[in-house]
PDB file of N, CA and C in Angstrom:
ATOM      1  N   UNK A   1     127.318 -80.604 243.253  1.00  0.00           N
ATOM      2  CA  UNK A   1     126.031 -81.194 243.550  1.00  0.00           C
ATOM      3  C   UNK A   1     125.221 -81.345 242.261  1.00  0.00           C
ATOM      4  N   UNK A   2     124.744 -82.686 241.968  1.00  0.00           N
ATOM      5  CA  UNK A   2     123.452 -82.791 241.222  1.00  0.00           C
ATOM      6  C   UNK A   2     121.969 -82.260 241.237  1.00  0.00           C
ATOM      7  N   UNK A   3     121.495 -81.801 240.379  1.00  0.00           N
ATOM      8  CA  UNK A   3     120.291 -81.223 240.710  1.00  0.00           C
ATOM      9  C   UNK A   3     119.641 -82.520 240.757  1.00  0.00           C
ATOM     10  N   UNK A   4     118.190 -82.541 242.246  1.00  0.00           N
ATOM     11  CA  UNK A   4     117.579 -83.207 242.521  1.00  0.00           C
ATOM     12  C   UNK A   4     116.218 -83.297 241.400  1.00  0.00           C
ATOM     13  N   UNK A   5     116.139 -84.397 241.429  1.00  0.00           N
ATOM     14  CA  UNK A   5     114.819 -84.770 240.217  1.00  0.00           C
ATOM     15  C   UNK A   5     113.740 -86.061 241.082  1.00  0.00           C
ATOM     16  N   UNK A   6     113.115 -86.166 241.425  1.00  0.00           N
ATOM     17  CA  UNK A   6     112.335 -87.430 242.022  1.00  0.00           C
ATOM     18  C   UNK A   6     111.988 -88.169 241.309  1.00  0.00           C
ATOM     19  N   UNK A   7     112.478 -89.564 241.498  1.00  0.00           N
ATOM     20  CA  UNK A   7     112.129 -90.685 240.381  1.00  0.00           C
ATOM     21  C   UNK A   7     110.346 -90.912 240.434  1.00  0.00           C
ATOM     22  N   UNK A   8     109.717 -90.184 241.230  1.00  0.00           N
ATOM     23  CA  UNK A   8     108.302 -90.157 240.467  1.00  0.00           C
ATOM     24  C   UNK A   8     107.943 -89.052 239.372  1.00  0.00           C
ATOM     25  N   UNK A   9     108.747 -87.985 239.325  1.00  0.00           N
ATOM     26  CA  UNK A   9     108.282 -87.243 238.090  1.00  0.00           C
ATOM     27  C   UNK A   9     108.512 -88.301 236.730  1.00  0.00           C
ATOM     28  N   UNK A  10     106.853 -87.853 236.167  1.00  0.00           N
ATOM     29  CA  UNK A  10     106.133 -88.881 234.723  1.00  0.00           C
ATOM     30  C   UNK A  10     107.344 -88.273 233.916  1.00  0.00           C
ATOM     31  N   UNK A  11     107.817 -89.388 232.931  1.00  0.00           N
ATOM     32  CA  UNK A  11     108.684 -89.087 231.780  1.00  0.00           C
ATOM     33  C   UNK A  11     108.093 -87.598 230.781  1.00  0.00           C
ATOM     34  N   UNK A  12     109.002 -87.102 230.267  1.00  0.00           N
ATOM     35  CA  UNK A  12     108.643 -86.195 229.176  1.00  0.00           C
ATOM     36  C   UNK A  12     109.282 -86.840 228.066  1.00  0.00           C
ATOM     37  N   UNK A  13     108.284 -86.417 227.031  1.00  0.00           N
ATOM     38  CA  UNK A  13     108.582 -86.892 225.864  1.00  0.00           C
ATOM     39  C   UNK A  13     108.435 -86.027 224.802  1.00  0.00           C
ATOM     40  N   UNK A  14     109.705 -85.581 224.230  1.00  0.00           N
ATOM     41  CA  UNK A  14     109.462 -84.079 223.229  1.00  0.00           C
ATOM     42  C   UNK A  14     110.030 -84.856 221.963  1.00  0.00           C
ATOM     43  N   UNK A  15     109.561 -84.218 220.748  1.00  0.00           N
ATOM     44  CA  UNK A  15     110.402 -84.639 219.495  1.00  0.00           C
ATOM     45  C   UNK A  15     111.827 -84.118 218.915  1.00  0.00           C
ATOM     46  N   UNK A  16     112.273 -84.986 218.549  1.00  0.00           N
ATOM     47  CA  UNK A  16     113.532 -84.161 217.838  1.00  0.00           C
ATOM     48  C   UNK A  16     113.237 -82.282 217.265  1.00  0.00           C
ATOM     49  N   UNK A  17     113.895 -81.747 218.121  1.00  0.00           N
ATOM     50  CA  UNK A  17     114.515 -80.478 217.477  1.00  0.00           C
ATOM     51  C   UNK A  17     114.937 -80.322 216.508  1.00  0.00           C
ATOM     52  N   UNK A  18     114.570 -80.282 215.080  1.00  0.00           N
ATOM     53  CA  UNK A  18     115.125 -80.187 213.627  1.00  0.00           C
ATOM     54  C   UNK A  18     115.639 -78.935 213.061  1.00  0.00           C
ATOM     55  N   UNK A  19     116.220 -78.854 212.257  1.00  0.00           N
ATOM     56  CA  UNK A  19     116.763 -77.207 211.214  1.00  0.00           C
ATOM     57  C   UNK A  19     115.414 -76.900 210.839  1.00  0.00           C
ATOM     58  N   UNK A  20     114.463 -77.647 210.448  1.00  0.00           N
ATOM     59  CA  UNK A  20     113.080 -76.750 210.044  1.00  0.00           C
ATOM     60  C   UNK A  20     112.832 -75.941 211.110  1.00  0.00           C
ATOM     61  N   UNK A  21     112.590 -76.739 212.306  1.00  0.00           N
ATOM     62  CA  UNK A  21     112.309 -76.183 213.466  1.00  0.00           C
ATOM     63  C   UNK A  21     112.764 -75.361 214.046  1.00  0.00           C
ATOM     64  N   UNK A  22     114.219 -75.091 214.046  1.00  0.00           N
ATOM     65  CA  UNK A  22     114.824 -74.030 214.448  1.00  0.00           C
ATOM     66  C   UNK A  22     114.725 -72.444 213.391  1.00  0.00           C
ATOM     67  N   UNK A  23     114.467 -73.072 212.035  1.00  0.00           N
ATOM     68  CA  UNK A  23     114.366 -71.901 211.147  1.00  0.00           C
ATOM     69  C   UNK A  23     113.119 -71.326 211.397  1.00  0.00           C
ATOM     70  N   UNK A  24     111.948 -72.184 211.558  1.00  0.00           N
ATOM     71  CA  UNK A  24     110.692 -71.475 211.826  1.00  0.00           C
ATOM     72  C   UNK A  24     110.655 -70.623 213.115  1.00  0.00           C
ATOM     73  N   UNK A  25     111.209 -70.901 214.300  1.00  0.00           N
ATOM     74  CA  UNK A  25     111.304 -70.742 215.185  1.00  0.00           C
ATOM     75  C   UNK A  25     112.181 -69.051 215.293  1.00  0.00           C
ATOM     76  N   UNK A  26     112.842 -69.359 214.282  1.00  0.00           N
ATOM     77  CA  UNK A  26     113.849 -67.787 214.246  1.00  0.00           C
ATOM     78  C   UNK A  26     113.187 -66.987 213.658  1.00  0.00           C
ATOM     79  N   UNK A  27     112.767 -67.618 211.750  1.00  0.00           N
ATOM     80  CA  UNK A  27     112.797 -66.381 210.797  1.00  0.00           C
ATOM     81  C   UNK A  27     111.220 -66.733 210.367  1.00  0.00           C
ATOM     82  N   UNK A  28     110.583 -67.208 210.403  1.00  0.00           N
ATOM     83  CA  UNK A  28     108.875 -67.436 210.233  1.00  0.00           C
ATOM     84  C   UNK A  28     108.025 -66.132 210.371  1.00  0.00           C
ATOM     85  N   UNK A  29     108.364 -65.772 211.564  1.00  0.00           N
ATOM     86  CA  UNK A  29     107.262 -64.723 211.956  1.00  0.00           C
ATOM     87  C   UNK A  29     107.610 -63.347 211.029  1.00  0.00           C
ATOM     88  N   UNK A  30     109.010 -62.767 210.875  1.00  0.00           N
ATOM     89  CA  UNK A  30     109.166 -62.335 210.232  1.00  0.00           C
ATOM     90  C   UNK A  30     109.234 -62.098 209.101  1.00  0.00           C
ATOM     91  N   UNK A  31     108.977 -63.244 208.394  1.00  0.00           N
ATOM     92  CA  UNK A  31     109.070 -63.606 206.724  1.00  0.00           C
ATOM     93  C   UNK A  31     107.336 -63.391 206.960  1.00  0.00           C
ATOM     94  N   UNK A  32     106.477 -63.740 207.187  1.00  0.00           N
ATOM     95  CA  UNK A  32     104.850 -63.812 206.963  1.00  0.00           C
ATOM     96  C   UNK A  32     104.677 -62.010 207.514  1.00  0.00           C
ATOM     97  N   UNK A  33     105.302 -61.193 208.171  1.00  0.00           N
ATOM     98  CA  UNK A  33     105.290 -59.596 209.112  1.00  0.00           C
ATOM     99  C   UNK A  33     105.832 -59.044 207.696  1.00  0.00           C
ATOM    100  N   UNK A  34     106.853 -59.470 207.076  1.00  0.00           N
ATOM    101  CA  UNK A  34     107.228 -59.027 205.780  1.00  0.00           C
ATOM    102  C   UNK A  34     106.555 -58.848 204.641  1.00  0.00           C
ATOM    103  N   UNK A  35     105.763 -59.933 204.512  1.00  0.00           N
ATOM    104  CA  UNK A  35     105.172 -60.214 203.537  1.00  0.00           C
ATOM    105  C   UNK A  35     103.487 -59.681 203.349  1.00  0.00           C
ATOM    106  N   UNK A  36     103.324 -59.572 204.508  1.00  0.00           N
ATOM    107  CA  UNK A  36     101.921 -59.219 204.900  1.00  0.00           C
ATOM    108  C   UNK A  36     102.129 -57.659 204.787  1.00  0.00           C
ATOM    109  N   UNK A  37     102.721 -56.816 204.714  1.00  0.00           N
ATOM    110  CA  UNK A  37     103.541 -55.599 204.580  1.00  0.00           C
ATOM    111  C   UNK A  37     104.007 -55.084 203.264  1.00  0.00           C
ATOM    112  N   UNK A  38     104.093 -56.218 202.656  1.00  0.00           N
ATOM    113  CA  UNK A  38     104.178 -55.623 201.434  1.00  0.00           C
ATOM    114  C   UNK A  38     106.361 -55.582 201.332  1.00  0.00           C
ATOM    115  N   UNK A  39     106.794 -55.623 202.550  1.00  0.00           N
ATOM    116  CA  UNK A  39     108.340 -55.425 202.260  1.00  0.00           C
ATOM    117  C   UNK A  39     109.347 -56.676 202.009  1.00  0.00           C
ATOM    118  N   UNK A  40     109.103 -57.083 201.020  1.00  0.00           N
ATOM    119  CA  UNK A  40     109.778 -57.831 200.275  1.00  0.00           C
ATOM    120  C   UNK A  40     110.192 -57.377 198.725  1.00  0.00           C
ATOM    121  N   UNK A  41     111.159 -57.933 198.521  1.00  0.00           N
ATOM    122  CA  UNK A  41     111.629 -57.247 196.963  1.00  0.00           C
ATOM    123  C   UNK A  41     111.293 -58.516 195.610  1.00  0.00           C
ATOM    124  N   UNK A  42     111.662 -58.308 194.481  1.00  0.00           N
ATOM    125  CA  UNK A  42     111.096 -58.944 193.925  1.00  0.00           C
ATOM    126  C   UNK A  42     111.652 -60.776 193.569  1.00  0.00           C
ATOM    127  N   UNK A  43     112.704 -60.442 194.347  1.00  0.00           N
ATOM    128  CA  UNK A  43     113.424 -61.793 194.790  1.00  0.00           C
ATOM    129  C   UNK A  43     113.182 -62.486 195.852  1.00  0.00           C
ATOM    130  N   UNK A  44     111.829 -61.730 196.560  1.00  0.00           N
ATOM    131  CA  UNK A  44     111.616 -62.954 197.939  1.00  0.00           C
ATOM    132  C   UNK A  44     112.557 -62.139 198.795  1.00  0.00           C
ATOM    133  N   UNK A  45     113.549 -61.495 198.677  1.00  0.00           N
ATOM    134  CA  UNK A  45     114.480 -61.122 199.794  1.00  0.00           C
ATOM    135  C   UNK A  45     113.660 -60.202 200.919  1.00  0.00           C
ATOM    136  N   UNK A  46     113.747 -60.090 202.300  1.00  0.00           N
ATOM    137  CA  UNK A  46     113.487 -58.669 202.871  1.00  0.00           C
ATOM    138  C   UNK A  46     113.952 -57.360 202.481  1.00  0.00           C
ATOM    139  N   UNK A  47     113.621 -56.229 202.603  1.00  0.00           N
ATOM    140  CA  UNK A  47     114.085 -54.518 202.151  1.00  0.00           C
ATOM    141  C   UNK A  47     114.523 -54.535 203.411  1.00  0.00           C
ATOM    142  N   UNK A  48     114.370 -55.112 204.849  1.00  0.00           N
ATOM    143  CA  UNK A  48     114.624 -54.357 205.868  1.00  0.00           C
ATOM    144  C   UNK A  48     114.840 -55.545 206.697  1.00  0.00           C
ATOM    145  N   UNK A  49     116.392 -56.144 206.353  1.00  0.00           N
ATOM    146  CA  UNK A  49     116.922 -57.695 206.582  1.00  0.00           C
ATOM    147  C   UNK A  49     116.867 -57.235 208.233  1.00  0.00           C
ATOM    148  N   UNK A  50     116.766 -58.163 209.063  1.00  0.00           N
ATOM    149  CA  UNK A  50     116.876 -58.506 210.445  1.00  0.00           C
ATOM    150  C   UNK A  50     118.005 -58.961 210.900  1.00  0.00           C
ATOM    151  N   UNK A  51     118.892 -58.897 212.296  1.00  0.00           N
ATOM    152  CA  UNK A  51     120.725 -59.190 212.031  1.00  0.00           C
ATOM    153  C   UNK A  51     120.431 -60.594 211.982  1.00  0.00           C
ATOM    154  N   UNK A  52     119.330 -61.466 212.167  1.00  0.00           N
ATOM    155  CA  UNK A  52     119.804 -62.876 211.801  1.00  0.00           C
ATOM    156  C   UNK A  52     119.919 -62.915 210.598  1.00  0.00           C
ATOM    157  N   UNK A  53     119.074 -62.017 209.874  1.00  0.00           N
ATOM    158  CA  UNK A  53     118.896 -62.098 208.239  1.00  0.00           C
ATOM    159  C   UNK A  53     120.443 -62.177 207.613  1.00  0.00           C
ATOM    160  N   UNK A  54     121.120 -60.789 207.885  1.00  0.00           N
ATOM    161  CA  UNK A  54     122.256 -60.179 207.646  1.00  0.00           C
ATOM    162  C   UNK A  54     123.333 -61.252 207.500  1.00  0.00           C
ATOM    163  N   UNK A  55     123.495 -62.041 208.621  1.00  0.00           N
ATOM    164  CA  UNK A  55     124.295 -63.576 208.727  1.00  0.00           C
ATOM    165  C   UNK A  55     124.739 -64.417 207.591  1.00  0.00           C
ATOM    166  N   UNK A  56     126.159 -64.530 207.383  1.00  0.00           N
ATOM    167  CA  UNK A  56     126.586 -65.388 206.232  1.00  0.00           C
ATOM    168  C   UNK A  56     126.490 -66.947 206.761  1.00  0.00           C
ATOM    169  N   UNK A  57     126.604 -67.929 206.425  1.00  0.00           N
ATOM    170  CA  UNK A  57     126.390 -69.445 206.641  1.00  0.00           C
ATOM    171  C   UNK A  57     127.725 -69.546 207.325  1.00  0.00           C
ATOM    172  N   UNK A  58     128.881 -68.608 207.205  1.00  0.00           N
ATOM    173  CA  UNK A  58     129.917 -69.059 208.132  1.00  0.00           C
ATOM    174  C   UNK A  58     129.798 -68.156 209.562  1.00  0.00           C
ATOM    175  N   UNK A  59     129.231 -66.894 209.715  1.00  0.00           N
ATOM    176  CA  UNK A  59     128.954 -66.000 210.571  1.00  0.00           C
ATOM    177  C   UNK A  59     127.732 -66.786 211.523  1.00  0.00           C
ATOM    178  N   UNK A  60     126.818 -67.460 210.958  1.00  0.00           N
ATOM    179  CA  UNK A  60     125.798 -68.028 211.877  1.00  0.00           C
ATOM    180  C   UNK A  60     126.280 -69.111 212.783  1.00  0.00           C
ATOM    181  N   UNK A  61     126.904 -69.996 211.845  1.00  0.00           N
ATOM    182  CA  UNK A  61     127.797 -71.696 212.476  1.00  0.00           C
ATOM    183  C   UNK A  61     128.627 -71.036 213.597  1.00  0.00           C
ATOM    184  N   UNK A  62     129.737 -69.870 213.553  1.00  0.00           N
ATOM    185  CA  UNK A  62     130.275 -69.559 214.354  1.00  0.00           C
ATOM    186  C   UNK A  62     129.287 -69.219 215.759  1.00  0.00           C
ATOM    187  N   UNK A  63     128.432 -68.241 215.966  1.00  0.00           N
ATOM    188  CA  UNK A  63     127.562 -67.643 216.610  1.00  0.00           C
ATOM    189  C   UNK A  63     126.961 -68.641 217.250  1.00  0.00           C
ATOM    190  N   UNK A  64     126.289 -69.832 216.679  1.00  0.00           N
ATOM    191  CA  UNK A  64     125.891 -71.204 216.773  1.00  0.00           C
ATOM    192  C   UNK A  64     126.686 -71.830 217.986  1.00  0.00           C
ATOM    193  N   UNK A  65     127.791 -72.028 217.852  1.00  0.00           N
ATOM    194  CA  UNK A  65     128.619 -72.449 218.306  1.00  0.00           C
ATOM    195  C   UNK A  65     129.694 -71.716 219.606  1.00  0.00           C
ATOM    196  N   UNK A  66     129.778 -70.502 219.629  1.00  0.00           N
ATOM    197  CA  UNK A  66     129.836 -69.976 220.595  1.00  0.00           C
ATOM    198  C   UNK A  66     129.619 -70.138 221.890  1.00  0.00           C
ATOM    199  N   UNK A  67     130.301 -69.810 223.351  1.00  0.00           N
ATOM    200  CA  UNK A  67     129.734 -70.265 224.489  1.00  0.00           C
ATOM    201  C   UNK A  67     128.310 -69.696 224.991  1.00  0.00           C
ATOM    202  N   UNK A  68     127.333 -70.267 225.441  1.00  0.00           N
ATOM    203  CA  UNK A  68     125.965 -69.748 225.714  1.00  0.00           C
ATOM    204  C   UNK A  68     125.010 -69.635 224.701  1.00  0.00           C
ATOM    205  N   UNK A  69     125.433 -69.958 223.626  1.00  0.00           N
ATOM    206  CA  UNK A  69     124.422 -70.102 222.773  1.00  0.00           C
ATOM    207  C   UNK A  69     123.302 -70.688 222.349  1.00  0.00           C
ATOM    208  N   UNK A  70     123.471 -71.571 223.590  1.00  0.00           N
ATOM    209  CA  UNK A  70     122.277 -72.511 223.664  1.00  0.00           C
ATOM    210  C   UNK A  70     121.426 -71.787 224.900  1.00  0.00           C
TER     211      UNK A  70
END
């Protein structure tokens, strides 16, 4: 079965979902909680990385991609 939708519900109209958007959306709050804290090192890095932090660029794509990950 299809889920029912009534052709009078008004259109929605959202913008593209971007990588900015998804990065702010993940690591933002924590980078400004960091910083406002004083726990950052002198490279910009966190002292007290978060497991998204922890994530290599091939460890995230996988995870990404995974079933339910959306």
């Amino acid at each position: 079965m299809k889920p029912y939708v009534s052709y009078r519900v008004p259109d929605i109209e959202e913008p593209e979902f971007t990588p900015q958007d998804l990065f702010h959306a993940v690591y933002t709050d924590k980078i400004v909680q960091d910083f406002k804290a004083g726990k950052l090192k002198q490279d910009l890095s966190p002292e007290e990385p978060s497991p998204e932090e922890q994530l290599t660029r091939e460890q995230a794509k996988i995870k990404a991609q995974q079933t339910g990950s959306d």
